[in-house]
Protein backbone atom coordinates (compact mmCIF):
# COMPACT_ATOMS: atom_id res chain seq x y z
CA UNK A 1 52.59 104.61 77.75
CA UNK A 2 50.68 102.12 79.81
CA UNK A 3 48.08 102.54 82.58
CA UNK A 4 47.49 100.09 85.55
CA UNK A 5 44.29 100.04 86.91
CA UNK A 6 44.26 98.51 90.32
CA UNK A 7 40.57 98.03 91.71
CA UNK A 8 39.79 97.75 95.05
CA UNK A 9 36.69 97.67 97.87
CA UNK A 10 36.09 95.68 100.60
CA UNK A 11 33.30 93.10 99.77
CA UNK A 12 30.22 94.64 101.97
CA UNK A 13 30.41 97.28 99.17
CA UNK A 14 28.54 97.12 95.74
CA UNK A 15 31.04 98.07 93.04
CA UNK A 16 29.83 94.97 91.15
CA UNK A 17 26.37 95.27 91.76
CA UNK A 18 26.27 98.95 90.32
CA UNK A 19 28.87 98.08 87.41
CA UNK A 20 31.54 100.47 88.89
CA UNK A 21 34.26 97.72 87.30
CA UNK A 22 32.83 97.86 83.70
CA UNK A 23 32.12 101.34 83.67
CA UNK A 24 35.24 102.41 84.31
CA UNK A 25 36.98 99.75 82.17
CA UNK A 26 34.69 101.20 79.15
CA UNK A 27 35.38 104.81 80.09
CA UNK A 28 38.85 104.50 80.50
CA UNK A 29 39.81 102.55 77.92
CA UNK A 30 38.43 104.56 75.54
CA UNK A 31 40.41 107.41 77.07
CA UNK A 32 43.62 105.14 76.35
CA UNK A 33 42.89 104.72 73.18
CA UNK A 34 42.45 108.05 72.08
CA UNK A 35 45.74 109.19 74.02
CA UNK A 36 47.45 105.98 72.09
CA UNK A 37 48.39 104.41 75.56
CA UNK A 38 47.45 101.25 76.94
CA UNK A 39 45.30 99.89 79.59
CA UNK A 40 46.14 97.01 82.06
CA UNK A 41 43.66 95.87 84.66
CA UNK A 42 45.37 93.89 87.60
CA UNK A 43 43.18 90.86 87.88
CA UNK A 44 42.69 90.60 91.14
CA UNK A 45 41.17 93.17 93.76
CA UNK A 46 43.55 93.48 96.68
CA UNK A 47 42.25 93.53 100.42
CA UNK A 48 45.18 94.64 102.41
CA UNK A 49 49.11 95.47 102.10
CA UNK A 50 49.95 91.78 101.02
CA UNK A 51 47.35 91.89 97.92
CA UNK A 52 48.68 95.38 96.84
CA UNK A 53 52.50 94.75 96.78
CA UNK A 54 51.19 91.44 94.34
CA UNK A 55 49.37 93.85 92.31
CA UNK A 56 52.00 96.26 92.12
CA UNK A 57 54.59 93.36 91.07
CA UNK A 58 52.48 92.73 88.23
CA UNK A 59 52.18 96.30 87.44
CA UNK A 60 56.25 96.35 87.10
CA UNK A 61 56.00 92.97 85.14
CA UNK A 62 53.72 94.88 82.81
CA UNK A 63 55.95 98.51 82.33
CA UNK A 64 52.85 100.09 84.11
CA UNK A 65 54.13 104.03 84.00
CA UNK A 66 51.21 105.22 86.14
CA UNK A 67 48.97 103.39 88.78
CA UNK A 68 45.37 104.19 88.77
CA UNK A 69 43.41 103.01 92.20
CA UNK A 70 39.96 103.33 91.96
CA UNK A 71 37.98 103.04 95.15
CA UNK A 72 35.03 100.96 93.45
CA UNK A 73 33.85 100.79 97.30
CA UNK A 74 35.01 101.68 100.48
CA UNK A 75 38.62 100.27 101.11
CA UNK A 76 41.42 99.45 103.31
CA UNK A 77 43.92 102.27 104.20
CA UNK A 78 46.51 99.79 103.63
CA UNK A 79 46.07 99.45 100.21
CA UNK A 80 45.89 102.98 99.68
CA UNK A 81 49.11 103.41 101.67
CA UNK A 82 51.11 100.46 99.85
CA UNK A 83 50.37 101.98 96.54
CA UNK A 84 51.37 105.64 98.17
CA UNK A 85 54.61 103.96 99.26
CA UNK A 86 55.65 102.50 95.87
CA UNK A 87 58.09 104.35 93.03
CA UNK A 88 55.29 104.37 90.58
CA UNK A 89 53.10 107.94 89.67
CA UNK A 90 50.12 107.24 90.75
CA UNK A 91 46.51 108.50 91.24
CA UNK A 92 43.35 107.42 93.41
CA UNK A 93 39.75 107.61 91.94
CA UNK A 94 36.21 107.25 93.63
CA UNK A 95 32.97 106.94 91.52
CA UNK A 96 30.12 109.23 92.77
CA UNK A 97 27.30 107.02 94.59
CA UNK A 98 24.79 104.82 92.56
CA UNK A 99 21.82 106.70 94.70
CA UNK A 100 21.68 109.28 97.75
CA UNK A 101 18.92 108.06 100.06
CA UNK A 102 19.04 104.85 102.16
CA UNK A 103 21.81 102.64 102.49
CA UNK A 104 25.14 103.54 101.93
CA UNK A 105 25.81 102.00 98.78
CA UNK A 106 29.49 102.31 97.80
CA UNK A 107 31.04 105.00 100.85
CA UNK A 108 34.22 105.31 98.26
CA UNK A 109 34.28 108.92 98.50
CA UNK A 110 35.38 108.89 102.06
CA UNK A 111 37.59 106.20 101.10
CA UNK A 112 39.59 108.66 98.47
CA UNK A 113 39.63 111.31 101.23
CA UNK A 114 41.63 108.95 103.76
CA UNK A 115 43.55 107.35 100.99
CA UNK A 116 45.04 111.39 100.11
CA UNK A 117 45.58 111.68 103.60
CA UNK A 118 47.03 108.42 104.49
CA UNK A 119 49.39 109.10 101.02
CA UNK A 120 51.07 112.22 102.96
CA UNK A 121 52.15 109.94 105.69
CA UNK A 122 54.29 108.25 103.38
CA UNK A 123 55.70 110.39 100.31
CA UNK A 124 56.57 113.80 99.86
CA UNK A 125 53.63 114.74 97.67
CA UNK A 126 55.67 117.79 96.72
CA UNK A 127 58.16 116.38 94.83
CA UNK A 128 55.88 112.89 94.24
CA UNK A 129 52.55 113.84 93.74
CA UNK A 130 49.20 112.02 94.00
CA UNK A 131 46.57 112.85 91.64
CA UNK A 132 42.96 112.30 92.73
CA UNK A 133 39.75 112.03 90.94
CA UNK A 134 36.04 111.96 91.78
CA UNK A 135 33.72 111.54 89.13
CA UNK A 136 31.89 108.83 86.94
CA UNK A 137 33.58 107.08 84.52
CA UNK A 138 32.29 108.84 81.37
CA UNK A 139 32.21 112.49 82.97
CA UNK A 140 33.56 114.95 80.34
CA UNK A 141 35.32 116.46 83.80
CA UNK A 142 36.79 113.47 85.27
CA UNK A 143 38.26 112.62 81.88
CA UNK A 144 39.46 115.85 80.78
CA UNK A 145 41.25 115.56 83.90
CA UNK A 146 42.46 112.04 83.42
CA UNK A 147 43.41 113.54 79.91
CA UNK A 148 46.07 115.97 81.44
CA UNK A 149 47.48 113.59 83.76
CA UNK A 150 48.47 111.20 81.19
CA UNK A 151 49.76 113.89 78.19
CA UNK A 152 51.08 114.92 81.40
CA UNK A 153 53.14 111.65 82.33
CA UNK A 154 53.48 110.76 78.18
CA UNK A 155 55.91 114.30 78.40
CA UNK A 156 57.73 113.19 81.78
CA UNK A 157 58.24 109.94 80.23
CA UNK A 158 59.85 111.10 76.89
CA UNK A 159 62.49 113.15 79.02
CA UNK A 160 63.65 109.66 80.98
CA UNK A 161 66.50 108.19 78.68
CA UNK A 162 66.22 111.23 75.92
CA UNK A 163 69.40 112.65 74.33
CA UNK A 164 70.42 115.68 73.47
CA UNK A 165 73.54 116.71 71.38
CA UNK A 166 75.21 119.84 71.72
CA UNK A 167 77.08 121.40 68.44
CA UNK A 168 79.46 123.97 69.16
CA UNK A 169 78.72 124.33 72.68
CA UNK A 170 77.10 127.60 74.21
CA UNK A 171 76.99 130.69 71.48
CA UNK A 172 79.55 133.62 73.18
CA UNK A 173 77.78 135.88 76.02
CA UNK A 174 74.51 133.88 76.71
CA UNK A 175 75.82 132.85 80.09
CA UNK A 176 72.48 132.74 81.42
CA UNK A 177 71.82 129.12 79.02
CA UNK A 178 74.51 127.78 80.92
CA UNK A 179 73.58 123.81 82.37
CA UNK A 180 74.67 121.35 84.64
CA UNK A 181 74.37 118.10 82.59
CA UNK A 182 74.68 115.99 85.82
CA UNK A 183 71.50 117.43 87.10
CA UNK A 184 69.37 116.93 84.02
CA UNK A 185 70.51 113.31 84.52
CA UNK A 186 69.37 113.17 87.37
CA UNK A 187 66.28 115.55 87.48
CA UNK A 188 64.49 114.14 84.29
CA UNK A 189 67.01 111.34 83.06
CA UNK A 190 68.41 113.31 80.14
CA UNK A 191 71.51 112.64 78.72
CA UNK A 192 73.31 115.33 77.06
CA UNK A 193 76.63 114.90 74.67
CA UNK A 194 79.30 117.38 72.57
CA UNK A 195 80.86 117.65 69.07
CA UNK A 196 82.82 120.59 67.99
CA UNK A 197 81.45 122.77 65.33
CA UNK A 198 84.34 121.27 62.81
CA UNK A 199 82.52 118.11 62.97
CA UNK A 200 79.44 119.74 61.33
CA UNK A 201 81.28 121.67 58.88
CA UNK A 202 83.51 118.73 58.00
CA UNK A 203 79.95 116.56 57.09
CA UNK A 204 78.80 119.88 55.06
CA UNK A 205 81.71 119.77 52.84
CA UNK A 206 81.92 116.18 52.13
CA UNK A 207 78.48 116.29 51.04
CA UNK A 208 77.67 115.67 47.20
CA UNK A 209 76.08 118.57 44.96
CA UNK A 210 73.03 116.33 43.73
CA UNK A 211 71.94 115.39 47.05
CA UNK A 212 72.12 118.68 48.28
CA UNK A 213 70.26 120.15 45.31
CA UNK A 214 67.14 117.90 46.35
CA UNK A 215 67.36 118.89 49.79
CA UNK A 216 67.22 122.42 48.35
CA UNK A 217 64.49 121.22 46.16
CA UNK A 218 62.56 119.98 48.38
CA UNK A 219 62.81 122.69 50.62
CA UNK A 220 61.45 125.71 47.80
CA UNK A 221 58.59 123.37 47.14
CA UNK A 222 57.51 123.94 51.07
CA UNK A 223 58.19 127.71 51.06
CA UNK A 224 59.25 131.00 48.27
CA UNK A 225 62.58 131.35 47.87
CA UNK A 226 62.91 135.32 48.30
CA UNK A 227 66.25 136.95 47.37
CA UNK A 228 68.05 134.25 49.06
CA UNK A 229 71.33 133.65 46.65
CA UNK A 230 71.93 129.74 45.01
CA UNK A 231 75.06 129.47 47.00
CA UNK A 232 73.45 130.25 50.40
CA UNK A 233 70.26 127.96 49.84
CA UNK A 234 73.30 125.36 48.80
CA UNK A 235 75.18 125.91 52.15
CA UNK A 236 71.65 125.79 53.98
CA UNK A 237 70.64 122.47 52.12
CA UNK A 238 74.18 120.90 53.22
CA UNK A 239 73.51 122.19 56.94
CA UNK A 240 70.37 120.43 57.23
CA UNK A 241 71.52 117.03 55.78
CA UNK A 242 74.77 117.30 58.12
CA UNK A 243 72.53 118.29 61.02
CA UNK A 244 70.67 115.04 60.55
CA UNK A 245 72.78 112.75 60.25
CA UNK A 246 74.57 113.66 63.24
CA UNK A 247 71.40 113.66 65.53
CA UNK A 248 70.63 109.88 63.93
CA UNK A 249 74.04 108.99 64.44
CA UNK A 250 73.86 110.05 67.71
CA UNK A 251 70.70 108.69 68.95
CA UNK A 252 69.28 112.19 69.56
CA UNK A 253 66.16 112.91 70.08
CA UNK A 254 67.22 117.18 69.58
CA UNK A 255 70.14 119.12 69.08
CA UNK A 256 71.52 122.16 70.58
CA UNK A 257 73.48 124.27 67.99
CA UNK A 258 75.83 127.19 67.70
CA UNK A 259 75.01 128.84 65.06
CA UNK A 260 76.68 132.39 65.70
CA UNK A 261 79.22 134.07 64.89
CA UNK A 262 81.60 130.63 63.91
CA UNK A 263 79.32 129.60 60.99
CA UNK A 264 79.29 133.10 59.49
CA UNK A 265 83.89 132.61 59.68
CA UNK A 266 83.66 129.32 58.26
CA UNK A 267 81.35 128.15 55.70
CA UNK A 268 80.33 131.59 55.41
CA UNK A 269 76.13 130.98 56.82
CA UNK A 270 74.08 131.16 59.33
CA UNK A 271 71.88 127.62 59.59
CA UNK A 272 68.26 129.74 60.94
CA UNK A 273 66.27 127.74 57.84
CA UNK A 274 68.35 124.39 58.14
CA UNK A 275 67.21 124.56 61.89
CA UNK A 276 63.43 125.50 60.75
CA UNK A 277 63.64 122.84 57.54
CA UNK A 278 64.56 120.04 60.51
CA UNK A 279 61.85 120.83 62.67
CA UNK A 280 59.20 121.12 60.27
CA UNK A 281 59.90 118.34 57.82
CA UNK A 282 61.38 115.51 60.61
CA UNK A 283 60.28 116.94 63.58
CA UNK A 284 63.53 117.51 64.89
CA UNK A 285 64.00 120.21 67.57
CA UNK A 286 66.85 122.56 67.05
CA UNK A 287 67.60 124.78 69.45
CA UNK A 288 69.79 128.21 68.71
CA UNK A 289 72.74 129.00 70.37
CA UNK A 290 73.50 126.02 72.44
CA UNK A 291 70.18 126.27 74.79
CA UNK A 292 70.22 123.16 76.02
CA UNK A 293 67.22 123.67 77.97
CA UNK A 294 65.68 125.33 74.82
CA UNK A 295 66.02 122.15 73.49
CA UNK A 296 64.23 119.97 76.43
CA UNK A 297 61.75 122.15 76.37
CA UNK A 298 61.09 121.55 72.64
CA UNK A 299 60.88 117.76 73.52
CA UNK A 300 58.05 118.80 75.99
CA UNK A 301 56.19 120.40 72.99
CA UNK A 302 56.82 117.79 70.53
CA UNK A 303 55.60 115.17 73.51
CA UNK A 304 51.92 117.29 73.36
CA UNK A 305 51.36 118.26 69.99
CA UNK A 306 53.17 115.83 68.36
CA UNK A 307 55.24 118.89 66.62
CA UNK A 308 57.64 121.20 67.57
CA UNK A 309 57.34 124.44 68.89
CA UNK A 310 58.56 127.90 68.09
CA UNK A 311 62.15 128.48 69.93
CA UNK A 312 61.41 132.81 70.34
CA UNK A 313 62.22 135.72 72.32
CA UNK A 314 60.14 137.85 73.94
CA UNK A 315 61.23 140.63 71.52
CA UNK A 316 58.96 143.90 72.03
CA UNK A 317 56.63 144.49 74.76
CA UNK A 318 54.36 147.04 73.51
CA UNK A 319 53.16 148.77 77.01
CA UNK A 320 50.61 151.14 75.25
CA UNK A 321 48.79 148.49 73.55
CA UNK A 322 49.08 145.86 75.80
CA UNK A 323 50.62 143.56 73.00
CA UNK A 324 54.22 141.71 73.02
CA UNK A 325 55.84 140.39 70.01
CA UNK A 326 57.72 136.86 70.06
CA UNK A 327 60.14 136.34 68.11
CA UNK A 328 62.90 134.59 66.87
CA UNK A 329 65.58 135.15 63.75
CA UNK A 330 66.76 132.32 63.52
CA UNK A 331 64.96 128.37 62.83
CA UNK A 332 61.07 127.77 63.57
CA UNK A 333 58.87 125.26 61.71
CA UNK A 334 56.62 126.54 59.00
CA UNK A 335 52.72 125.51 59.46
CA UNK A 336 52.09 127.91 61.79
CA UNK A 337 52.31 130.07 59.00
CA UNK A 338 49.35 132.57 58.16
CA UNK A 339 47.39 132.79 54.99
CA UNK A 340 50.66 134.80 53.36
CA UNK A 341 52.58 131.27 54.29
CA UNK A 342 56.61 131.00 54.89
CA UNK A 343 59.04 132.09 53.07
CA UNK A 344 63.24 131.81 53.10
CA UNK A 345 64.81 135.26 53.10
CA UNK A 346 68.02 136.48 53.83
CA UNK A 347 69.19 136.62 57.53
CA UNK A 348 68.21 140.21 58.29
CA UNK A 349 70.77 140.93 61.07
CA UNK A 350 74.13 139.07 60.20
CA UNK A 351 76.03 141.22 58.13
CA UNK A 352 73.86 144.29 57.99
CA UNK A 353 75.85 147.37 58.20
CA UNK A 354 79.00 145.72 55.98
CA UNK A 355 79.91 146.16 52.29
CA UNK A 356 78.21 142.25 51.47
CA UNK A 357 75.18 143.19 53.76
CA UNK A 358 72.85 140.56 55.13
CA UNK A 359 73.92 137.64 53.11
CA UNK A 360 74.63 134.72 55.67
CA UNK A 361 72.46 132.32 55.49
CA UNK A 362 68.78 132.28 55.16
CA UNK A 363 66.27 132.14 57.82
CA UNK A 364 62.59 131.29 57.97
CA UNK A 365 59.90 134.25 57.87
CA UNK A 366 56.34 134.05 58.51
CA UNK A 367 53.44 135.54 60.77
CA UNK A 368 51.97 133.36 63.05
CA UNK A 369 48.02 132.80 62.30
CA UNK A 370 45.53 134.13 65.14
CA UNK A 371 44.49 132.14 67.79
CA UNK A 372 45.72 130.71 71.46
CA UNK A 373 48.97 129.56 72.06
CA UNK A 374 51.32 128.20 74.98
CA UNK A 375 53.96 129.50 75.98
CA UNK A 376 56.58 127.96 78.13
CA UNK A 377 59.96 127.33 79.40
CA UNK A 378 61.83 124.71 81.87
CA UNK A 379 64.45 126.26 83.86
CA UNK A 380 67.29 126.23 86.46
CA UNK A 381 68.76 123.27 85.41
CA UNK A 382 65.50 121.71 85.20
CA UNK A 383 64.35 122.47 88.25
CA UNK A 384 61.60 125.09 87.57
CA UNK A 385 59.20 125.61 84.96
CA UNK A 386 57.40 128.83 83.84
CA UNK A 387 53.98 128.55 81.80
CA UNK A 388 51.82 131.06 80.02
CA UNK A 389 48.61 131.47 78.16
CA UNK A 390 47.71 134.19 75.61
CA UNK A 391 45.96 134.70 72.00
CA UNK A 392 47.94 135.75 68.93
CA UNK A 393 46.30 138.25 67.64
CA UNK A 394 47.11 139.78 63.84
CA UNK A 395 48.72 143.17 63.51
CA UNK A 396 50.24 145.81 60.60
CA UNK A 397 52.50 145.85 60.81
CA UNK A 398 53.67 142.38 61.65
CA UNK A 399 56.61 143.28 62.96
CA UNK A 400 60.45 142.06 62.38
CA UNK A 401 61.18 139.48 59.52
CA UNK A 402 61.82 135.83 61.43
CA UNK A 403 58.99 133.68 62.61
CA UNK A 404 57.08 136.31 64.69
CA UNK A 405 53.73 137.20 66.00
CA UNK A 406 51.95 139.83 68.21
CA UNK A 407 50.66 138.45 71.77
CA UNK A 408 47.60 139.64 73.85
CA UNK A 409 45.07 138.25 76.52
CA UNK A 410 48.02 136.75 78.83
CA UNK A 411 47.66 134.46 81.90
CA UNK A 412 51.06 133.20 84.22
CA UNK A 413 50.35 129.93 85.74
CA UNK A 414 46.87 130.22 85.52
CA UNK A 415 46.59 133.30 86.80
CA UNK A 416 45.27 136.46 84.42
CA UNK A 417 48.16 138.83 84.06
CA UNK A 418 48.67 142.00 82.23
CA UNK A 419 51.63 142.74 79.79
CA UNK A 420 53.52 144.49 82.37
CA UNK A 421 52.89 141.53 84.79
CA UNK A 422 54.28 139.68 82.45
CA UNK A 423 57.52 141.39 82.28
CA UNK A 424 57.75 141.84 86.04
CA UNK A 425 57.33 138.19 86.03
CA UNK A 426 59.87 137.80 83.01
CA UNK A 427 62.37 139.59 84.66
CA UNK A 428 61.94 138.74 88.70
CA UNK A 429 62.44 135.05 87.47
CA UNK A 430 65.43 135.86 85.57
CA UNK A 431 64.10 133.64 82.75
CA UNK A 432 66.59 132.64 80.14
CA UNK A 433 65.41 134.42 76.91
CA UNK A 434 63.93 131.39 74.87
CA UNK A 435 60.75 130.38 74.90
CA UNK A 436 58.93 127.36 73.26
CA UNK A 437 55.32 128.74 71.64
CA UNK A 438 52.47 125.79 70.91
CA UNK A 439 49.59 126.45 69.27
CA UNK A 440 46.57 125.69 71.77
CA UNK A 441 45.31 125.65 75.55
CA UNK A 442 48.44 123.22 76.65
CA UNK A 443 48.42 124.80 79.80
CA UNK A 444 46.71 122.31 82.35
CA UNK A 445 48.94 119.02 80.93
CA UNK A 446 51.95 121.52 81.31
CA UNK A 447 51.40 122.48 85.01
CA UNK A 448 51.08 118.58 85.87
CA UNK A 449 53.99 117.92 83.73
CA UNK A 450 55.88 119.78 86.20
CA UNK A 451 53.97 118.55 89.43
CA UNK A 452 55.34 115.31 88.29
CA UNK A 453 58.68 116.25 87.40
CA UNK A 454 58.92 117.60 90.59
CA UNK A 455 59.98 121.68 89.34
CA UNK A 456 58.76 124.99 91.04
CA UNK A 457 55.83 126.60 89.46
CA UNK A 458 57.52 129.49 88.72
CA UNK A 459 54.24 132.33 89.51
CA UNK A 460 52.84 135.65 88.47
CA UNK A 461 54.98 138.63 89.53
CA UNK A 462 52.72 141.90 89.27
CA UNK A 463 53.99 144.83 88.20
CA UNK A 464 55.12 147.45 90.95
CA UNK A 465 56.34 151.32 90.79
CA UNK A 466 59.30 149.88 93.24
CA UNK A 467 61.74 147.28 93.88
CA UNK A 468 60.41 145.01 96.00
CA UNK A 469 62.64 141.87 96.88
CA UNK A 470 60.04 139.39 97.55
CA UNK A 471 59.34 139.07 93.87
CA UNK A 472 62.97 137.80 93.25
CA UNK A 473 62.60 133.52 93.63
């Protein structure tokens, strides 16, 4: 990613004088370095409309993804405007004054309240935003602000041109995962593409039995194999090598997979630890059941942590304790793993209640380690997004085998919430049942994420004793 920095002042203001340029040079490129993007600094410092359409051609010479104007002194509305007017993301920044008695030294502040004002006139700052920021160049503030905006526009910028392929199309009943393709395209620039589930068995079965054995291998050195037969761990091993090749074939950047109930007809599996062995050891999302937006999501996760998330439902709301368990029996990487770590046991729920029992397939099962987490999901067709905070807090029992842990302490959209606000929210929304958990306070970069993208904050509902339609969105 790559930040232009445009300066500008008219010259009967001090920005040199006080250092304002090499401060904020210093500050922020050491904020681009530790986000791994890069800085360019237009050279020169526009006066009017003219200057700033020069400075923004060299900022689309460059690949600029997100214009920085920093009001070093007082300056012309016109430049302000020109940059407002242009495709780019972009932000305005004033420095706070050198000293507060006497002359007026810099006036930039004033300058960064007509520039937001003068930015209205000219772009729908609802679905384009312009960030602002006031502060000095090394504030801990002003850069932890900085610091969202950009994780922010790193995320928006991995969905532009990002594929996703779809194996087996939606799992039966989950009409609610249903997507138009043609307005991912043209909300966030995804492209999504199909291959029947025969294509992913045919690869399974073509495989050799030594390769698959060291994908098995490799796979019982990362977690206990527990009760999980040789010929199912062999069937998992050849899902995971098929899986991958067809997402670098592909050019995909995720997959969305059936992986119920054809797979348990025909090899006789279900692929729940293939999916978690993919996402932990190369980081590539797999989302259940077709959820295409399950899987864009994911790319949102792996865009801020720089792993995948957990793909879980929102399983068991327990009212009395104030505690909801999340989820999921099917994949999920390992290392969020508590001090017991992961281990590969037998799908619990296909096949239970039959003469074989649970034998398809093998699934991933650990308890998530205490701490905060993020959860989140982007939906209607990528037009809104729903965020949450909470703390994962240990309990005994654990609850159901699968990657799972007990929830506590939530917030919705920044806003403190209860458990049963969260399921008043969960359910006025109509939220499609996945939902991507990060480990961490994710929850600022998130919100901009979706400023930028241009999606609906999807807000707390509280929890009432009757139906009230307002709370439906």
């Amino acid at each position: 990613m790559k930040i232009g920095l445009i300066r500008a002042s008219l010259p009967s203001y001090f920005p040199n004088k006080h250092g304002v340029w090499e401060a904020a040079r210093e500050g922020l490129g050491a904020l681009c370095d530790a986000e791994k993007a890069q800085l360019f600094v237009v050279p020169e410092i526009p006066m009017d409309a003219r200057d700033t359409l020069h400075a923004l051609e060299a900022c689309r010479v460059e690949g600029v993804d997100f214009v920085l104007l920093l009001h070093g002194g007082f300056s012309m509305g016109d430049v302000a405007r020109t940059v407002a007017a242009s495709e780019f993301r972009c932000g305005f920044w004033s420095v706070p004054e050198p000293v507060r008695t006497g002359d007026v030294q810099l006036n930039n502040f004033v300058s960064l309240n007509m520039s937001m004002s003068i930015a209205r006139q000219v772009r729908d700052l609802t679905a384009r935003p312009v960030q602002w920021y006031h502060g000095a160049p090394h504030s801990p503030a002003l850069l932890n602000r900085m610091r969202n905006t950009f994780r922010a526009i790193k995320a928006a910028r991995a969905m532009d041109g990002a594929r996703i392929g779809v194996i087996g199309g939606l799992a039966m009943t989950f009409y609610n995962m249903e997507v138009s393709t043609s307005e991912l395209r043209t909300r966030l620039g995804v492209e999504v593409a199909h291959h029947d589930l025969h294509e992913l068995t045919g690869r399974m079965a073509a495989l050799d039995d030594d390769t698959v054995a060291a994908e098995v291998a490799l796979m019982a050195n990362a977690a206990q194999i527990d009760g999980v037969s040789d010929a199912q761990m062999a069937l998992t091993g050849r899902a995971s090598l098929a899986l991958r090749a067809m997402a670098k074939d592909g050019g995909y950047d995720a997959l969305a997979a059936s992986d119920w109930p054809a797979l348990q007809a025909d090899p006789g599996m279900h692929p729940g630890a293939a999916f978690s062995w993919l996402e932990e050891a190369h980081g590539l999302p797999v989302a259940s059941e077709g959820d295409v937006l399950g899987a864009i999501t994911q790319l949102v996760a792996k865009s801020l942590t720089g792993r995948v998330g957990y793909l879980l439902d929102m399983t068991e709301p327990d009212l009395d304790a104030g505690q909801l368990l999340m989820w999921h029996g099917g994949g999920g990487p390992l290392y969020l793993a508590d001090g017991n770590r992961a281990k590969w046991v037998n799908h619990p729920m296909i096949g239970r209640g039959t003469e074989e029992g649970p034998i398809y397939g093998a699934i991933s099962d650990l308890v998530f380690r205490d701490g905060p987490v993020s959860v989140f999901r982007i939906a209607r067709n990528a037009s809104a997004l729903f965020t949450m905070g909470a703390e994962v807090s240990g309990r005994d029992p654990s609850g159901f085998a699968g990657c799972r842990g007990w929830l506590e302490q939530f917030s919705v959209d920044g806003e403190a919430a209860s458990l049963e606000d969260v399921v008043a929210t969960i359910m006025a929304h109509g939220l499609e049942h996945h939902f991507v958990l990060i480990p961490g306070d994710h929850l600022a970069a998130l919100a901009e994420f979706g400023a930028w993208t241009g999606m609906e904050a999807l807000g707390k509902r509280p929890m009432r004793g009757h139906l009230d339609a307002r709370d439906f969105t």
